[in-house]
Protein backbone atom coordinates (compact mmCIF):
# COMPACT_ATOMS: atom_id res chain seq x y z
CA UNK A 1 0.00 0.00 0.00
CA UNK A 2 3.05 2.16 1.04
CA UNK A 3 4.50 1.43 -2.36
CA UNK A 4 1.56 2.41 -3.89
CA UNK A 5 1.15 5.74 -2.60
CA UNK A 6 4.91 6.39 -2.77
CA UNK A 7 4.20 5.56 -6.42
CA UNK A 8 1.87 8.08 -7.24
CA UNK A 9 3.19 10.64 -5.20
CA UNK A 10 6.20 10.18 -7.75
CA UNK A 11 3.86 10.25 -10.46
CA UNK A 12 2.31 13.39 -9.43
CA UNK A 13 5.77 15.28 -8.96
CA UNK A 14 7.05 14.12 -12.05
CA UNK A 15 4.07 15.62 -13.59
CA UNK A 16 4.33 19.21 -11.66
CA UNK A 17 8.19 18.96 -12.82
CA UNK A 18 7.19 18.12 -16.31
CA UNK A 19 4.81 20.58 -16.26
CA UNK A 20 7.40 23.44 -15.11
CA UNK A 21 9.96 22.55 -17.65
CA UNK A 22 8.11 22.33 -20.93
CA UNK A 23 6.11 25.63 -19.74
CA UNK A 24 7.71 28.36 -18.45
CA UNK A 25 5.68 31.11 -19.34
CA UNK A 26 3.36 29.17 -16.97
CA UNK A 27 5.64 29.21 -14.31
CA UNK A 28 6.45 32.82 -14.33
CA UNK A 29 10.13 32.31 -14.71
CA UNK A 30 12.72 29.93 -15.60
CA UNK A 31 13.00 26.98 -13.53
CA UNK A 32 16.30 25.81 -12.11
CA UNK A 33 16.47 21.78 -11.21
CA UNK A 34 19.40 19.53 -10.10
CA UNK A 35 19.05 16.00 -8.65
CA UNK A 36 21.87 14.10 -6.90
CA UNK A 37 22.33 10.25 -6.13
CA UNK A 38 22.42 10.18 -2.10
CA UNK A 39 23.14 6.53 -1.98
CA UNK A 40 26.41 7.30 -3.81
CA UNK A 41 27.17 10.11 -1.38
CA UNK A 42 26.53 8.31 1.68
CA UNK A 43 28.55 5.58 0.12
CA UNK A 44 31.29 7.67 -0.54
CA UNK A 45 31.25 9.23 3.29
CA UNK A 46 33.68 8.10 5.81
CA UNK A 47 30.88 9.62 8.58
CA UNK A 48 28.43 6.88 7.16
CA UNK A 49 31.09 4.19 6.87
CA UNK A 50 31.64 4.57 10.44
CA UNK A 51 28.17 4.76 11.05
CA UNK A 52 27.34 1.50 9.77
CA UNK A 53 30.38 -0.03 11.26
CA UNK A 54 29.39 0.93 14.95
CA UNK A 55 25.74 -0.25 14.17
CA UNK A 56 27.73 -3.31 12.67
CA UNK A 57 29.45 -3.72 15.93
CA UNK A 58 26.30 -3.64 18.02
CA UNK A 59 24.39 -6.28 16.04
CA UNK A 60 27.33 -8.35 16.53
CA UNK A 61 27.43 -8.37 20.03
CA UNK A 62 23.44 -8.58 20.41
CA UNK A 63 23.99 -11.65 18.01
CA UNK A 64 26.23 -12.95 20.70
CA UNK A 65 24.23 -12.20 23.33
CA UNK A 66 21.18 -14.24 21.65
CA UNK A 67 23.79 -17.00 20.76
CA UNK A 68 24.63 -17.39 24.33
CA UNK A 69 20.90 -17.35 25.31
CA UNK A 70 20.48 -19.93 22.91
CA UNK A 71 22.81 -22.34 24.41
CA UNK A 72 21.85 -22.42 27.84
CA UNK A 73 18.24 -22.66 26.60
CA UNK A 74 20.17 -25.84 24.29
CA UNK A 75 22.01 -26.59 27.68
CA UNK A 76 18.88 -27.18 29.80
CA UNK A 77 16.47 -28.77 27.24
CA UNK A 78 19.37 -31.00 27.09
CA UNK A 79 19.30 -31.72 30.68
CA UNK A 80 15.78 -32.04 30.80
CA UNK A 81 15.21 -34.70 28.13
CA UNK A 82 18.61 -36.62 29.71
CA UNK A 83 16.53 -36.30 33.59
CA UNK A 84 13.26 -36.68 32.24
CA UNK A 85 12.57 -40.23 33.45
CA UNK A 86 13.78 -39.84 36.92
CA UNK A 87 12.35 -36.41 37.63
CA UNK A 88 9.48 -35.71 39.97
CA UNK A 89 5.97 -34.04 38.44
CA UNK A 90 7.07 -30.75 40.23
CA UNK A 91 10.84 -30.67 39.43
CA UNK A 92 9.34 -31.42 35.70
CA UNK A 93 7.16 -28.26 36.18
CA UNK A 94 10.29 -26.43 37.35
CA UNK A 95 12.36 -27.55 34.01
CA UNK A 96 9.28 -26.31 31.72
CA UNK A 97 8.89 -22.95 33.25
CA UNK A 98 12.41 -22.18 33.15
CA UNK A 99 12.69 -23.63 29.08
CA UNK A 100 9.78 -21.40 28.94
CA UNK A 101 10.92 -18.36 30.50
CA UNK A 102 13.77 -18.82 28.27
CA UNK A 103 12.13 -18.76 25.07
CA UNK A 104 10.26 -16.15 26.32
CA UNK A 105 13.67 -13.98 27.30
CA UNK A 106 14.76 -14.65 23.55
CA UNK A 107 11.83 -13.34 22.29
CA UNK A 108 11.80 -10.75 24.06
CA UNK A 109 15.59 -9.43 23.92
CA UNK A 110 15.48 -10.06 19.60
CA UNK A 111 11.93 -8.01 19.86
CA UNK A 112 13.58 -5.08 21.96
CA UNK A 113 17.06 -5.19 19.85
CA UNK A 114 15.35 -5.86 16.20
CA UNK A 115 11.69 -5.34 16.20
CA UNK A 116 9.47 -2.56 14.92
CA UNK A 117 10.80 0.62 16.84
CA UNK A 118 13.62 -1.50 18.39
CA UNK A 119 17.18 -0.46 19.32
CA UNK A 120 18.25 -1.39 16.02
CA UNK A 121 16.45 1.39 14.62
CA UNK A 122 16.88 3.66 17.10
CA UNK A 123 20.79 3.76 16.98
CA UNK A 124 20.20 3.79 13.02
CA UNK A 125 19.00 6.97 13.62
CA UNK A 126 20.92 8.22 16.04
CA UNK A 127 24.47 7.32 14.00
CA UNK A 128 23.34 8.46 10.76
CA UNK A 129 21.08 11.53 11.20
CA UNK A 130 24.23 13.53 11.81
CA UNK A 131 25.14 12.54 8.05
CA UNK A 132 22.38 13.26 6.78
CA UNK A 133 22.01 16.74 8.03
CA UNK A 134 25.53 16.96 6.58
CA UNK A 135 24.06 15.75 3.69
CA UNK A 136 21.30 17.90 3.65
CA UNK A 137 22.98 21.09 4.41
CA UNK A 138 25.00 20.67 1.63
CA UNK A 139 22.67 20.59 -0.98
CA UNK A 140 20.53 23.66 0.53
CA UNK A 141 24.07 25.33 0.72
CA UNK A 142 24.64 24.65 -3.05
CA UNK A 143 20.70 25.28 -4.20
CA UNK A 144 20.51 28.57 -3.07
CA UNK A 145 24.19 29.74 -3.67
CA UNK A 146 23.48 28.12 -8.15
CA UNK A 147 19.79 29.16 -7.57
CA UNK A 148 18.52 26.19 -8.08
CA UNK A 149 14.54 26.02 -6.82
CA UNK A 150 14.36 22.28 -7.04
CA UNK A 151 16.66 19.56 -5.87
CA UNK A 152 15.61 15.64 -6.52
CA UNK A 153 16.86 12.90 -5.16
CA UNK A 154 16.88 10.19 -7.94
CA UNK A 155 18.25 7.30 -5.45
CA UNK A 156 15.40 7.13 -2.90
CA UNK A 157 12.17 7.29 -2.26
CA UNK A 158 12.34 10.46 -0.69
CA UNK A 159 11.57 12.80 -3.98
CA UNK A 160 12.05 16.22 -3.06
CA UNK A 161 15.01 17.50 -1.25
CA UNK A 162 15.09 21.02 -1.35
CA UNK A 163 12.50 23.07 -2.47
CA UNK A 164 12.74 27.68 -3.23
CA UNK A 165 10.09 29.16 -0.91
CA UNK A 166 9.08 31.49 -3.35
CA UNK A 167 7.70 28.19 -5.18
CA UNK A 168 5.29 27.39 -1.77
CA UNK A 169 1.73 28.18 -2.35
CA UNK A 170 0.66 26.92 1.23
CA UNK A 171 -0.95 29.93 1.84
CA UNK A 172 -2.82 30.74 -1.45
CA UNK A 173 -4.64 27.65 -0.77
CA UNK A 174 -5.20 28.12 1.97
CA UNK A 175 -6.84 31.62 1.87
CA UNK A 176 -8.83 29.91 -0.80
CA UNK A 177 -9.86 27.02 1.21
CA UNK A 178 -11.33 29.54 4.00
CA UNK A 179 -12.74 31.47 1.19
CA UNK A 180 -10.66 35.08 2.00
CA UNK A 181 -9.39 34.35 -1.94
């Protein structure tokens, strides 16, 4: 559905931008547009190499952490199935909760570390926002010193980077939406 919608919101813009380009006189004035390619910034950016290297390093030791969870959990199934026969109802009851306290702490610590909103995501952000304000800077620095009034980003699905205010029409609609227009 995401897709979708990302899909004709491209559509749209590419339309608008089409529309700009081969009409001018519609526009009021020429129209200035550059696009980069952010993946092959970021690629070429020792900030994001490190980046990914100390998110890199974390998932490595949280992989650790879960492999060592997984062997005592191997570790006491083990002992359970080799004690099964001579083990009382209640010391069974015992082994089971604890296999299934466990399972539940795996769950749990791969759901807090990886899952939707996790830590995995969090430090994502946290290491590479910095670059991409970098990033971002940058091209705002470089549209309005070559007056550009559009900058694309043809890498990712994130269209429009930078945009010249004096293209924002926010507030004509808006006076026309409350009728003052």
């Amino acid at each position: 559905m995401i897709s979708k919608q990302v899909s004709i919101t491209k559509t749209i813009l590419l339309f608008i931008f089409l529309t700009i380009l081969l009409f001018p006189a519609y526009a009021g004035s020429q129209t200035k547009v550059g696009y980069i390619d952010s993946k092959k910034i970021i690629d070429n950016m020792q900030e994001a190499s490190d980046a990914k290297t100390r998110l890199d390093n974390l998932v490595s030791d949280w992989e650790k952490e879960i492999t060592v969870l997984q062997d005592s959990l191997k570790f006491i199934k083990d002992d359970y199935e080799k004690k099964n026969l001579i083990l009382t109802e209640t010391m069974k009851a015992e082994y089971e909760k604890r296999i299934k306290d466990f399972e539940t702490s795996i769950t749990n610590f791969r759901q807090q570390k990886f899952g939707e909103g996790g830590e995995y995501f969090v430090k994502q952000n946290e290491f590479m926002n910095p670059v991409y304000d970098k990033i971002f800077k940058a091209i705002e620095v470089i549209a309005k010193r070559d007056d550009y009034d559009f900058v694309f980003d043809r890498s990712s699905s994130i269209l429009l980077l930078f945009v010249n205010e004096r293209h924002d029409l926010t507030l004509k609609v808006q006076r026309i939406l409350e009728g003052k227009d």
